[in-house]
PDB file of N, CA and C in Angstrom:
ATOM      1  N   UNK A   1       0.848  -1.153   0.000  1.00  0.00           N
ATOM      2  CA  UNK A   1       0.000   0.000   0.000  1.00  0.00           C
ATOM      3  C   UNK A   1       0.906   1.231   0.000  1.00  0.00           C
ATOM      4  N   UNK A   2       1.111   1.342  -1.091  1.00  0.00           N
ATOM      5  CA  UNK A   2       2.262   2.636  -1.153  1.00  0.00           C
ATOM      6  C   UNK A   2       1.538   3.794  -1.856  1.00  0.00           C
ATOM      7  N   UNK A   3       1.095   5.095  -1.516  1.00  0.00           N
ATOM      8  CA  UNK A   3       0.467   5.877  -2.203  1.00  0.00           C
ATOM      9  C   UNK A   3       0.985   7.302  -1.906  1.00  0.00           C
ATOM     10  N   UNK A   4       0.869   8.195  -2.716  1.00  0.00           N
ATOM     11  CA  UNK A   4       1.283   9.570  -2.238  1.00  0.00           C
ATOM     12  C   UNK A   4       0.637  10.292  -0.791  1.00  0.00           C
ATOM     13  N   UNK A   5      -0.170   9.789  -0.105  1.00  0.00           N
ATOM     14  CA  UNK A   5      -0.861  10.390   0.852  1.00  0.00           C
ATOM     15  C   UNK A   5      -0.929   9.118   2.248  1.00  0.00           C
ATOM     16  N   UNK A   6      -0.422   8.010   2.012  1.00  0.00           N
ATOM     17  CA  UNK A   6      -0.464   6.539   3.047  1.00  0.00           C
ATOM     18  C   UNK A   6       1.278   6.783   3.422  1.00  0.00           C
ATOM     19  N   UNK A   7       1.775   6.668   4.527  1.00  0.00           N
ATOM     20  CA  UNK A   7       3.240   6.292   4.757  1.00  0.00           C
ATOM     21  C   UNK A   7       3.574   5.640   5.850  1.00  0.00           C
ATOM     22  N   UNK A   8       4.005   4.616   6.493  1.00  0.00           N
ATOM     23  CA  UNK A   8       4.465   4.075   7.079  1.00  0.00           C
ATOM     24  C   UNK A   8       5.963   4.034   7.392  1.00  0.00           C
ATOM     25  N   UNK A   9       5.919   5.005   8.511  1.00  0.00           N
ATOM     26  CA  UNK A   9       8.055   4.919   9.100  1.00  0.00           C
ATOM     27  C   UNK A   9       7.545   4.491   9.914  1.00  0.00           C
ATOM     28  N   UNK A  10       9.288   4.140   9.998  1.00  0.00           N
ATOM     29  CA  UNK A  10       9.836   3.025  11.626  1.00  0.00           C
ATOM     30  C   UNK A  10       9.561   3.991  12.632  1.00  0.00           C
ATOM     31  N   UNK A  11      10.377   3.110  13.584  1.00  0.00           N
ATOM     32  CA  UNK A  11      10.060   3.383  14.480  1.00  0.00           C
ATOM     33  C   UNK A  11      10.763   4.715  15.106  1.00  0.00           C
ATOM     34  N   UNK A  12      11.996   5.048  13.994  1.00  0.00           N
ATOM     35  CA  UNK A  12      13.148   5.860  13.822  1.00  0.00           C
ATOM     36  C   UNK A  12      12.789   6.855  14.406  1.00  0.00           C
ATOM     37  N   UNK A  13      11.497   6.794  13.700  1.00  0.00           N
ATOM     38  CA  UNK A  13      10.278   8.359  13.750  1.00  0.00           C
ATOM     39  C   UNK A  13      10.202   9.131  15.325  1.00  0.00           C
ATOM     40  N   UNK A  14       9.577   7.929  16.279  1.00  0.00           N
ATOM     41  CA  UNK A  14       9.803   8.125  17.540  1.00  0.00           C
ATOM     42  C   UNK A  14      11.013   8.623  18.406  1.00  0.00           C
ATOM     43  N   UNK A  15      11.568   8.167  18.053  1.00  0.00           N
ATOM     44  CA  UNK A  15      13.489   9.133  18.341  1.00  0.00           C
ATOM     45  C   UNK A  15      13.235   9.967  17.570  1.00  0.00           C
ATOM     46  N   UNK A  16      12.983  10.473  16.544  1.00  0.00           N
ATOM     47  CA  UNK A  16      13.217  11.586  16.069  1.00  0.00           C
ATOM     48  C   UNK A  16      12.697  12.911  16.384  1.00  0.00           C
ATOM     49  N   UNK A  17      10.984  12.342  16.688  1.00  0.00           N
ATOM     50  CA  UNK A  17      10.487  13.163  17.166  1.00  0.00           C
ATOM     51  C   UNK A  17      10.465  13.879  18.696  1.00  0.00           C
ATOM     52  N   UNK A  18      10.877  12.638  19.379  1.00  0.00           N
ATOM     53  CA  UNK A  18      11.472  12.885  20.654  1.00  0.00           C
ATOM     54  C   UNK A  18      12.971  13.833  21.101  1.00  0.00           C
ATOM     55  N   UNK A  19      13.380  13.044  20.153  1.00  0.00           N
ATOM     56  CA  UNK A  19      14.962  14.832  19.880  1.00  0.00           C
ATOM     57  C   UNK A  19      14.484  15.735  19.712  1.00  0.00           C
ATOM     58  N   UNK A  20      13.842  15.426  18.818  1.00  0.00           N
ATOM     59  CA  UNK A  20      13.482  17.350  18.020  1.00  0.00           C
ATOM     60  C   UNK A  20      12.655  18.109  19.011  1.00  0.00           C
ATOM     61  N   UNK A  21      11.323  17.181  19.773  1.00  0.00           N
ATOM     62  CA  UNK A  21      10.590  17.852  21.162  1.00  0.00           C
ATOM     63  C   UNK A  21      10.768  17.759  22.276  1.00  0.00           C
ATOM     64  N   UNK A  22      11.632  16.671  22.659  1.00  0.00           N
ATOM     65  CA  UNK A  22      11.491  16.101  24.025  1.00  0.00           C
ATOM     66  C   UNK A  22      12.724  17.002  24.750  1.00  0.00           C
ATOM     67  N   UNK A  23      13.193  17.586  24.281  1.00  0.00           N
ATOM     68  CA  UNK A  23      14.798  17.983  24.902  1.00  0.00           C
ATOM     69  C   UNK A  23      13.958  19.797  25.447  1.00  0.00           C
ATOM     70  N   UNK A  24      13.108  19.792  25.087  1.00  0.00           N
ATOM     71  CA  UNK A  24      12.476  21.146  25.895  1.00  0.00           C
ATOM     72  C   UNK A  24      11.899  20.607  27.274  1.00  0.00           C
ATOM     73  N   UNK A  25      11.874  19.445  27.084  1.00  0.00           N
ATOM     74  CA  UNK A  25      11.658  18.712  28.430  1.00  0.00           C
ATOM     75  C   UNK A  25       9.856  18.865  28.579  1.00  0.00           C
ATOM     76  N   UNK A  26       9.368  18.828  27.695  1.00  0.00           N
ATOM     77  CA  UNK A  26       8.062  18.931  27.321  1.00  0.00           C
ATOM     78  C   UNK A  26       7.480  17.331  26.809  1.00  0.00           C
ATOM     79  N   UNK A  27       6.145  16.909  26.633  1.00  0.00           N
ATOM     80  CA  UNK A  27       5.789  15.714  26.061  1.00  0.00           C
ATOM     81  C   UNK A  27       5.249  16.377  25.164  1.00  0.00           C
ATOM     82  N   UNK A  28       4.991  15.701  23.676  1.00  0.00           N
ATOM     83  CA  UNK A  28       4.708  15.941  22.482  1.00  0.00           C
ATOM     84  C   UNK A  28       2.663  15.953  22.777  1.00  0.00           C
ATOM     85  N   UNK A  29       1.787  16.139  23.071  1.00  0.00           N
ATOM     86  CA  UNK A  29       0.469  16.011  23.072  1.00  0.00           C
ATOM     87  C   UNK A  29      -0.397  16.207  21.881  1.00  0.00           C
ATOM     88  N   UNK A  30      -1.427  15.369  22.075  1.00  0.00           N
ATOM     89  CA  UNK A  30      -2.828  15.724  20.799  1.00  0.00           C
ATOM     90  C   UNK A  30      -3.243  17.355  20.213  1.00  0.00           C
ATOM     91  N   UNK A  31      -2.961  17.844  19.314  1.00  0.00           N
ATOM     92  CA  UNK A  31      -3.182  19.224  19.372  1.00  0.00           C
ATOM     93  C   UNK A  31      -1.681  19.820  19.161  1.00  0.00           C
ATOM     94  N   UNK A  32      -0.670  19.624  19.531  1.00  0.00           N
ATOM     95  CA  UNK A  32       0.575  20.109  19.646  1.00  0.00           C
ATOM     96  C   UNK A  32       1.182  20.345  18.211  1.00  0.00           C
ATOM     97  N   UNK A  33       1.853  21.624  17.930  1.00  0.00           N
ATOM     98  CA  UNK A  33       1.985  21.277  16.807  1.00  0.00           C
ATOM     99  C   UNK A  33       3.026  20.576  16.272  1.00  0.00           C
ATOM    100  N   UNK A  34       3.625  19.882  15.041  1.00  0.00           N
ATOM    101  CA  UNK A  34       4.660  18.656  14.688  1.00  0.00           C
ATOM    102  C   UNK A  34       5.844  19.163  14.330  1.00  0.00           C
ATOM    103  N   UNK A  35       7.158  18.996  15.318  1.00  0.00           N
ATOM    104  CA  UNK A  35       8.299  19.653  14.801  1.00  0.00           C
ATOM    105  C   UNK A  35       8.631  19.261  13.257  1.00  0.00           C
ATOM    106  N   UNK A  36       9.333  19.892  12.731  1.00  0.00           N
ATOM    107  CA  UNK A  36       9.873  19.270  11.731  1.00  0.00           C
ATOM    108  C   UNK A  36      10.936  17.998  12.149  1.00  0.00           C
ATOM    109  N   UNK A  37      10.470  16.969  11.521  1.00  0.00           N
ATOM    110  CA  UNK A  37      12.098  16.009  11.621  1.00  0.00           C
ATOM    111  C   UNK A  37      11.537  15.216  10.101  1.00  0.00           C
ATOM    112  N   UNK A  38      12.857  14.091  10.112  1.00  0.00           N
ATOM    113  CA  UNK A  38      12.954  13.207   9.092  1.00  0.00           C
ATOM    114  C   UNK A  38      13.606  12.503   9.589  1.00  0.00           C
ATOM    115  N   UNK A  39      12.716  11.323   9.037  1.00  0.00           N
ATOM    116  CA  UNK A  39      13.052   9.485   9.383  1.00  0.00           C
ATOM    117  C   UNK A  39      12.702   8.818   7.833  1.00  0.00           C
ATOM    118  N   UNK A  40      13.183   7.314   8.293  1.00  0.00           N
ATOM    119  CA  UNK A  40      12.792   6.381   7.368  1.00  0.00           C
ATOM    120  C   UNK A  40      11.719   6.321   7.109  1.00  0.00           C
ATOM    121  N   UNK A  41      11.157   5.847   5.741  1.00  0.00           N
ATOM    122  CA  UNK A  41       9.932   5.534   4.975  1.00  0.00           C
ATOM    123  C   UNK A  41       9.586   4.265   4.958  1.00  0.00           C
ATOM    124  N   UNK A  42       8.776   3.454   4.734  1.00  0.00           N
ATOM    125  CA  UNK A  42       8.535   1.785   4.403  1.00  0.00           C
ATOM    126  C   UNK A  42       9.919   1.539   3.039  1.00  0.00           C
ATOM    127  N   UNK A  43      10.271   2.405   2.815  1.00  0.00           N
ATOM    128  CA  UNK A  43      10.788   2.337   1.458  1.00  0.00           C
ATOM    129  C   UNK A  43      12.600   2.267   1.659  1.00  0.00           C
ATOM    130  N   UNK A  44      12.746   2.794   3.368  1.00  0.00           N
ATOM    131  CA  UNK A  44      14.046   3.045   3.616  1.00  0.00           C
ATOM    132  C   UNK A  44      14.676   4.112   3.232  1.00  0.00           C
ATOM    133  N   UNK A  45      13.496   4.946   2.339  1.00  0.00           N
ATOM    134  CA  UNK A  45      13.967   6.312   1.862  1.00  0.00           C
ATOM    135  C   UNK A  45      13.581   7.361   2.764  1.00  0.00           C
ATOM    136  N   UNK A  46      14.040   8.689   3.112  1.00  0.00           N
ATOM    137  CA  UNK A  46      13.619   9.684   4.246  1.00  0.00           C
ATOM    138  C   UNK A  46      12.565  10.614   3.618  1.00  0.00           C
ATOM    139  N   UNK A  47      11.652  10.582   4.533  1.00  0.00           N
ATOM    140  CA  UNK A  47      10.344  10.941   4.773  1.00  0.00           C
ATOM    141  C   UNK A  47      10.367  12.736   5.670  1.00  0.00           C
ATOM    142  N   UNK A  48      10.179  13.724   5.659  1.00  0.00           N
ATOM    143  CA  UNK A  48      10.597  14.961   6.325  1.00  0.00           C
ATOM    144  C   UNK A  48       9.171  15.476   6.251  1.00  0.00           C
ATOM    145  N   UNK A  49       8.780  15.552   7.251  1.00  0.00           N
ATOM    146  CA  UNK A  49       7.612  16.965   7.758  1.00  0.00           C
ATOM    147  C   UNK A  49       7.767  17.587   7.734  1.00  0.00           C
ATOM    148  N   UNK A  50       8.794  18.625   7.516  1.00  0.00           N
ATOM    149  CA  UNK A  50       8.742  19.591   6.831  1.00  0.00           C
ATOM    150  C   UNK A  50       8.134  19.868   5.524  1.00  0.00           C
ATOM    151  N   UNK A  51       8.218  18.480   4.517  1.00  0.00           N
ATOM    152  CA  UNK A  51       8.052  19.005   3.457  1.00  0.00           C
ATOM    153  C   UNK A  51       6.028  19.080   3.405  1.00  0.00           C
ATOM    154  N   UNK A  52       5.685  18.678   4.234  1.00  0.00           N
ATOM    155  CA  UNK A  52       4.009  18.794   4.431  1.00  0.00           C
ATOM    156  C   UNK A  52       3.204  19.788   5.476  1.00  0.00           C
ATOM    157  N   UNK A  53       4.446  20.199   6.830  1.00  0.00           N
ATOM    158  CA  UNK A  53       3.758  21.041   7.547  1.00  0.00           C
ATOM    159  C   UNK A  53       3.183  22.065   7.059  1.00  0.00           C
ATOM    160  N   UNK A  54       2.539  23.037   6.907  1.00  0.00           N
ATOM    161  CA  UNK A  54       1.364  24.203   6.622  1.00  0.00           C
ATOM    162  C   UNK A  54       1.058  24.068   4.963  1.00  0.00           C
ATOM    163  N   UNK A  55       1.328  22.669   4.437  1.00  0.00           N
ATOM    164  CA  UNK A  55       0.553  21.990   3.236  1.00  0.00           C
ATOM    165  C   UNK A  55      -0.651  21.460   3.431  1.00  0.00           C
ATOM    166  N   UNK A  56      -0.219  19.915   4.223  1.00  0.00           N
ATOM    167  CA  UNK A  56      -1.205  19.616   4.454  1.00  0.00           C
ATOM    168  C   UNK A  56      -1.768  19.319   5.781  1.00  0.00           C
ATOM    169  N   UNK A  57      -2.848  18.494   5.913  1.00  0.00           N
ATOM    170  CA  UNK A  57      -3.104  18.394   7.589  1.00  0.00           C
ATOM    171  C   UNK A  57      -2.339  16.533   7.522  1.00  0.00           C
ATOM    172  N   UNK A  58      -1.834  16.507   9.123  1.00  0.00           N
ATOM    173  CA  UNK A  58      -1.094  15.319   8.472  1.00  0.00           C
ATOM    174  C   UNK A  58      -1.606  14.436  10.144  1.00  0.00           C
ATOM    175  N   UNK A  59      -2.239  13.463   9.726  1.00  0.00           N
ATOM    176  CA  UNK A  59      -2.095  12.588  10.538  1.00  0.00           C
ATOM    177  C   UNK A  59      -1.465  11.734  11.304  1.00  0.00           C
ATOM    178  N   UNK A  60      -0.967  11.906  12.583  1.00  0.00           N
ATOM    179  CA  UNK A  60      -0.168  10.428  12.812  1.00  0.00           C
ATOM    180  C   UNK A  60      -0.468   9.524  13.654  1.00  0.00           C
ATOM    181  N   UNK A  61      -0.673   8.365  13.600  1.00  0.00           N
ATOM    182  CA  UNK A  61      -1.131   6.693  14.254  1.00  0.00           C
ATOM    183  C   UNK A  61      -0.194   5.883  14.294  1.00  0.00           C
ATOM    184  N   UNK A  62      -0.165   5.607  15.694  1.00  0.00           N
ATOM    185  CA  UNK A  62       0.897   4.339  16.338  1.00  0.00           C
ATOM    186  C   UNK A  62       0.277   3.183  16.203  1.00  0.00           C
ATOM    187  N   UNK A  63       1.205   2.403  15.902  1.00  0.00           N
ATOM    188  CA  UNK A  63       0.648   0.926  16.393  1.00  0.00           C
ATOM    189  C   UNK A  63       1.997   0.199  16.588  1.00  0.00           C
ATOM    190  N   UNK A  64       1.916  -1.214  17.401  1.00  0.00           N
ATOM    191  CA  UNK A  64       3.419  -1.583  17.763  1.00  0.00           C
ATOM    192  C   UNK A  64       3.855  -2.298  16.823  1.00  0.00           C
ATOM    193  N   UNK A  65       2.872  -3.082  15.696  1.00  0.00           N
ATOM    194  CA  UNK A  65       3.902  -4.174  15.225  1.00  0.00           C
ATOM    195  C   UNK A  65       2.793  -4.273  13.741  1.00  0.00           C
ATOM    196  N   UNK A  66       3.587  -4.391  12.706  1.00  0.00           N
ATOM    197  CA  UNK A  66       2.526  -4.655  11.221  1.00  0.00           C
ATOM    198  C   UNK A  66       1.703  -6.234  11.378  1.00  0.00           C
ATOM    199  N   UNK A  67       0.780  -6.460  11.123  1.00  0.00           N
ATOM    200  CA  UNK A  67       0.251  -7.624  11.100  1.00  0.00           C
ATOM    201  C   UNK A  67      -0.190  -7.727  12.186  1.00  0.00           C
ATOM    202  N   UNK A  68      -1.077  -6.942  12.851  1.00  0.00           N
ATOM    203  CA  UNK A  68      -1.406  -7.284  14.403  1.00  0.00           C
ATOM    204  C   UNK A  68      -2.837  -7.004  13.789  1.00  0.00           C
ATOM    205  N   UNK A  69      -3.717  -7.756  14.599  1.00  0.00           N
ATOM    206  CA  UNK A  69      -5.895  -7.485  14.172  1.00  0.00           C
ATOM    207  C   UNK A  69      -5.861  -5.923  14.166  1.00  0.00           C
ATOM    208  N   UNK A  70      -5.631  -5.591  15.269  1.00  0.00           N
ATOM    209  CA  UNK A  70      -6.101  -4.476  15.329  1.00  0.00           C
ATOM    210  C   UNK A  70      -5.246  -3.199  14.712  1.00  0.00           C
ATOM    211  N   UNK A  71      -4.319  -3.331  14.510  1.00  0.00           N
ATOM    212  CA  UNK A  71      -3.532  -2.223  13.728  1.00  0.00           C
ATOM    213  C   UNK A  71      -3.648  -2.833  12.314  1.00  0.00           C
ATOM    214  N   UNK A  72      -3.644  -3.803  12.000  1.00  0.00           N
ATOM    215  CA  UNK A  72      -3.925  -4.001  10.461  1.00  0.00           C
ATOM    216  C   UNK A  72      -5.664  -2.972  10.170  1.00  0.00           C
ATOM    217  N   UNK A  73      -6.349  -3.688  11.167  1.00  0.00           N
ATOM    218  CA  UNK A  73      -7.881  -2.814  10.825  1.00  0.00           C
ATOM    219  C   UNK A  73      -7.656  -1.565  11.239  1.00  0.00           C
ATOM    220  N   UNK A  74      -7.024  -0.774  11.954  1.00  0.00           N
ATOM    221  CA  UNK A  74      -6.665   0.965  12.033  1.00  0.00           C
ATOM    222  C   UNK A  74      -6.345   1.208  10.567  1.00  0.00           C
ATOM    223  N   UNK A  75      -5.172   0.334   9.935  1.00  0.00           N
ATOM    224  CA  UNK A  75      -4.455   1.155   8.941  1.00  0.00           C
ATOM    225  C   UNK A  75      -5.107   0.642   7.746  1.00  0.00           C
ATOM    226  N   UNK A  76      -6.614  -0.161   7.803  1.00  0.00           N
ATOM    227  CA  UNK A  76      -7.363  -0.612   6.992  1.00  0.00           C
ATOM    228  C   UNK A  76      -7.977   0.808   6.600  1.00  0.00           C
ATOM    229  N   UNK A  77      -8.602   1.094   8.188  1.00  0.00           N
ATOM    230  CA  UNK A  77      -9.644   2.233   7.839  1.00  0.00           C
ATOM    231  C   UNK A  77      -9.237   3.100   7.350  1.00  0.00           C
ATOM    232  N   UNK A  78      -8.036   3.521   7.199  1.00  0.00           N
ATOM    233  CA  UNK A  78      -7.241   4.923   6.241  1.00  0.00           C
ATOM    234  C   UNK A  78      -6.590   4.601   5.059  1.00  0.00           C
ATOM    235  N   UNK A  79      -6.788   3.246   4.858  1.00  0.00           N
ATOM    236  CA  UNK A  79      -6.643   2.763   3.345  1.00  0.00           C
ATOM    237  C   UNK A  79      -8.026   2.935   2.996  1.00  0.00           C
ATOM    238  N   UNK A  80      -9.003   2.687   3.434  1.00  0.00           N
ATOM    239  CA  UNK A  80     -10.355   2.774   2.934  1.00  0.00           C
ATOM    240  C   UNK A  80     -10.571   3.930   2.463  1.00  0.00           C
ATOM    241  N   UNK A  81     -10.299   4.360   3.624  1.00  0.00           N
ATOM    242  CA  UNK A  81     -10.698   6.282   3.310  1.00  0.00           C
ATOM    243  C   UNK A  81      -9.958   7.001   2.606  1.00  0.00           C
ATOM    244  N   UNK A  82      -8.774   7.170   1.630  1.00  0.00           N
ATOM    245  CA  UNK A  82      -8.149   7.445   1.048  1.00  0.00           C
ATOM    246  C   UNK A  82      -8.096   8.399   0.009  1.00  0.00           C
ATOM    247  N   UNK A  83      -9.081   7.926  -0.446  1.00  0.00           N
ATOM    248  CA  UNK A  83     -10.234   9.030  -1.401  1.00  0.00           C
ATOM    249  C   UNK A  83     -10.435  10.395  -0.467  1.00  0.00           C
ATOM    250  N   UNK A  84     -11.070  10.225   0.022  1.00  0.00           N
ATOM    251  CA  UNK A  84     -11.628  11.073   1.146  1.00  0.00           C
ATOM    252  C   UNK A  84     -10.557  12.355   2.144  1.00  0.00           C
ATOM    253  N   UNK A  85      -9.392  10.968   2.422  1.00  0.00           N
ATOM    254  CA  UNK A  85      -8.260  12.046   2.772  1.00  0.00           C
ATOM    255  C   UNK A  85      -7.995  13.153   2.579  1.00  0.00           C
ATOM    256  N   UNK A  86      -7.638  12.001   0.836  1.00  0.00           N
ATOM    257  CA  UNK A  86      -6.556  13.027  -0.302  1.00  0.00           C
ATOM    258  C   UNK A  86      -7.615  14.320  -0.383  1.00  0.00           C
ATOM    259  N   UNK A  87      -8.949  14.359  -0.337  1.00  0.00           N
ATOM    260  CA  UNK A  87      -9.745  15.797  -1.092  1.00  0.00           C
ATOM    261  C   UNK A  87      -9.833  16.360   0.240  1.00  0.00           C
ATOM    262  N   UNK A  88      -9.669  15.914   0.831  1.00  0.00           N
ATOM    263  CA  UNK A  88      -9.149  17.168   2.798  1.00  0.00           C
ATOM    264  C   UNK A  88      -7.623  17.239   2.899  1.00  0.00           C
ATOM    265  N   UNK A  89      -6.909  17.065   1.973  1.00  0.00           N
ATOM    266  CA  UNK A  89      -5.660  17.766   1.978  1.00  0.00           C
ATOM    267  C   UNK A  89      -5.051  17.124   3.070  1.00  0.00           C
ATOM    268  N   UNK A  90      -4.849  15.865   3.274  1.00  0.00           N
ATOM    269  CA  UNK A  90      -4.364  15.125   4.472  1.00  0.00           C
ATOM    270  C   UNK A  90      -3.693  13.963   3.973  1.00  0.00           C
ATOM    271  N   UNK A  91      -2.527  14.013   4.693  1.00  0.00           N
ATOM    272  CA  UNK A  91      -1.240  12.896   4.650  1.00  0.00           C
ATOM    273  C   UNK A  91      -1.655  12.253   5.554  1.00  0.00           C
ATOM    274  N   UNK A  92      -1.582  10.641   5.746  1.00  0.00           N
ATOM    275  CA  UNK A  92      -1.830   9.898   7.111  1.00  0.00           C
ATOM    276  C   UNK A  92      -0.553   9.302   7.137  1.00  0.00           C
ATOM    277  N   UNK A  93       0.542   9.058   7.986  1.00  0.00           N
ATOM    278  CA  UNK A  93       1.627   8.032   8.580  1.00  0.00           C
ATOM    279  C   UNK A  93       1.935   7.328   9.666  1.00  0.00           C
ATOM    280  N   UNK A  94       1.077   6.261   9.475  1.00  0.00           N
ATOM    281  CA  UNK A  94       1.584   5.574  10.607  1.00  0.00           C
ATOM    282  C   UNK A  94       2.878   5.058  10.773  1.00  0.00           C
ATOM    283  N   UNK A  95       2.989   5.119  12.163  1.00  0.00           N
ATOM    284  CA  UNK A  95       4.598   4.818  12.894  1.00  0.00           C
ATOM    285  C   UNK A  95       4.367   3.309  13.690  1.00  0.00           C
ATOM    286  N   UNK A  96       5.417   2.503  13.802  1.00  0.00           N
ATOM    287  CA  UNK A  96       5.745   1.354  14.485  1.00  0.00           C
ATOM    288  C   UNK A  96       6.996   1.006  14.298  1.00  0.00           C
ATOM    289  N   UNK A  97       7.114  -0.042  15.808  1.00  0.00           N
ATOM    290  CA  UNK A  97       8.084  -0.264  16.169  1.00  0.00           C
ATOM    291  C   UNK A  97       9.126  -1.446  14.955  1.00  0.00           C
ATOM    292  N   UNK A  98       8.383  -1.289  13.700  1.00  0.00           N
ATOM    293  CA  UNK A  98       9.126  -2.588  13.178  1.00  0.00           C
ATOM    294  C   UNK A  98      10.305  -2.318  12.022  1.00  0.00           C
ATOM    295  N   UNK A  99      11.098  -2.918  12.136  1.00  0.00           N
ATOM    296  CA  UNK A  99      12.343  -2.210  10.978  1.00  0.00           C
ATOM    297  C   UNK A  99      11.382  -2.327  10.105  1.00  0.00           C
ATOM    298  N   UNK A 100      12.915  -0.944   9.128  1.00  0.00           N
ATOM    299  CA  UNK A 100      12.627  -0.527   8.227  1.00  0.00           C
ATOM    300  C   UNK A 100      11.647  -1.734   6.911  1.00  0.00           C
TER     301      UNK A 100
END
């Protein structure tokens, strides 16, 4: 499921985002807005929020491991919806703990 608006990084993401916010000694929260960083892609290629912050609205969803019931059906429902995303101007990437 590789599409211009679906992305899946490692877990890289989580360190990354944790450098880039966590060192204010702050927790990252719902609402907060998304530093810029860059991590790995499903693809092993780098993925940067920057290049989407005040583009688009960008979603992000954890789950721990690919192939699990319930994170397969999370990242079902935003394959489903996809259509729908893309015409609300929204990137979705889910993050997990599984190599690249």
């Amino acid at each position: 499921m590789k599409t211009k608006s679906f992305i899946v990084l490692s877990a890289f993401l989580v360190s990354a985002i944790y450098s880039a916010y966590g060192q204010t000694g702050s927790a990252l929260k719902t609402g907060d807005k998304l530093p810029v960083f860059t991590a790995l892609d499903d693809n092993g290629k780098n993925w940067s929020a920057g290049d989407f912050i005040g583009k688009k609205i960008i979603v992000l969803y954890f789950y721990p491991a690919a192939m699990t019931s319930g994170c397969t059906s999370q990242a079902c429902g935003y394959r489903d919806n996809q259509a729908q995303l893309a015409a609300a101007n929204t990137v979705v990437v889910g993050i997990s703990g599984d190599e690249v």
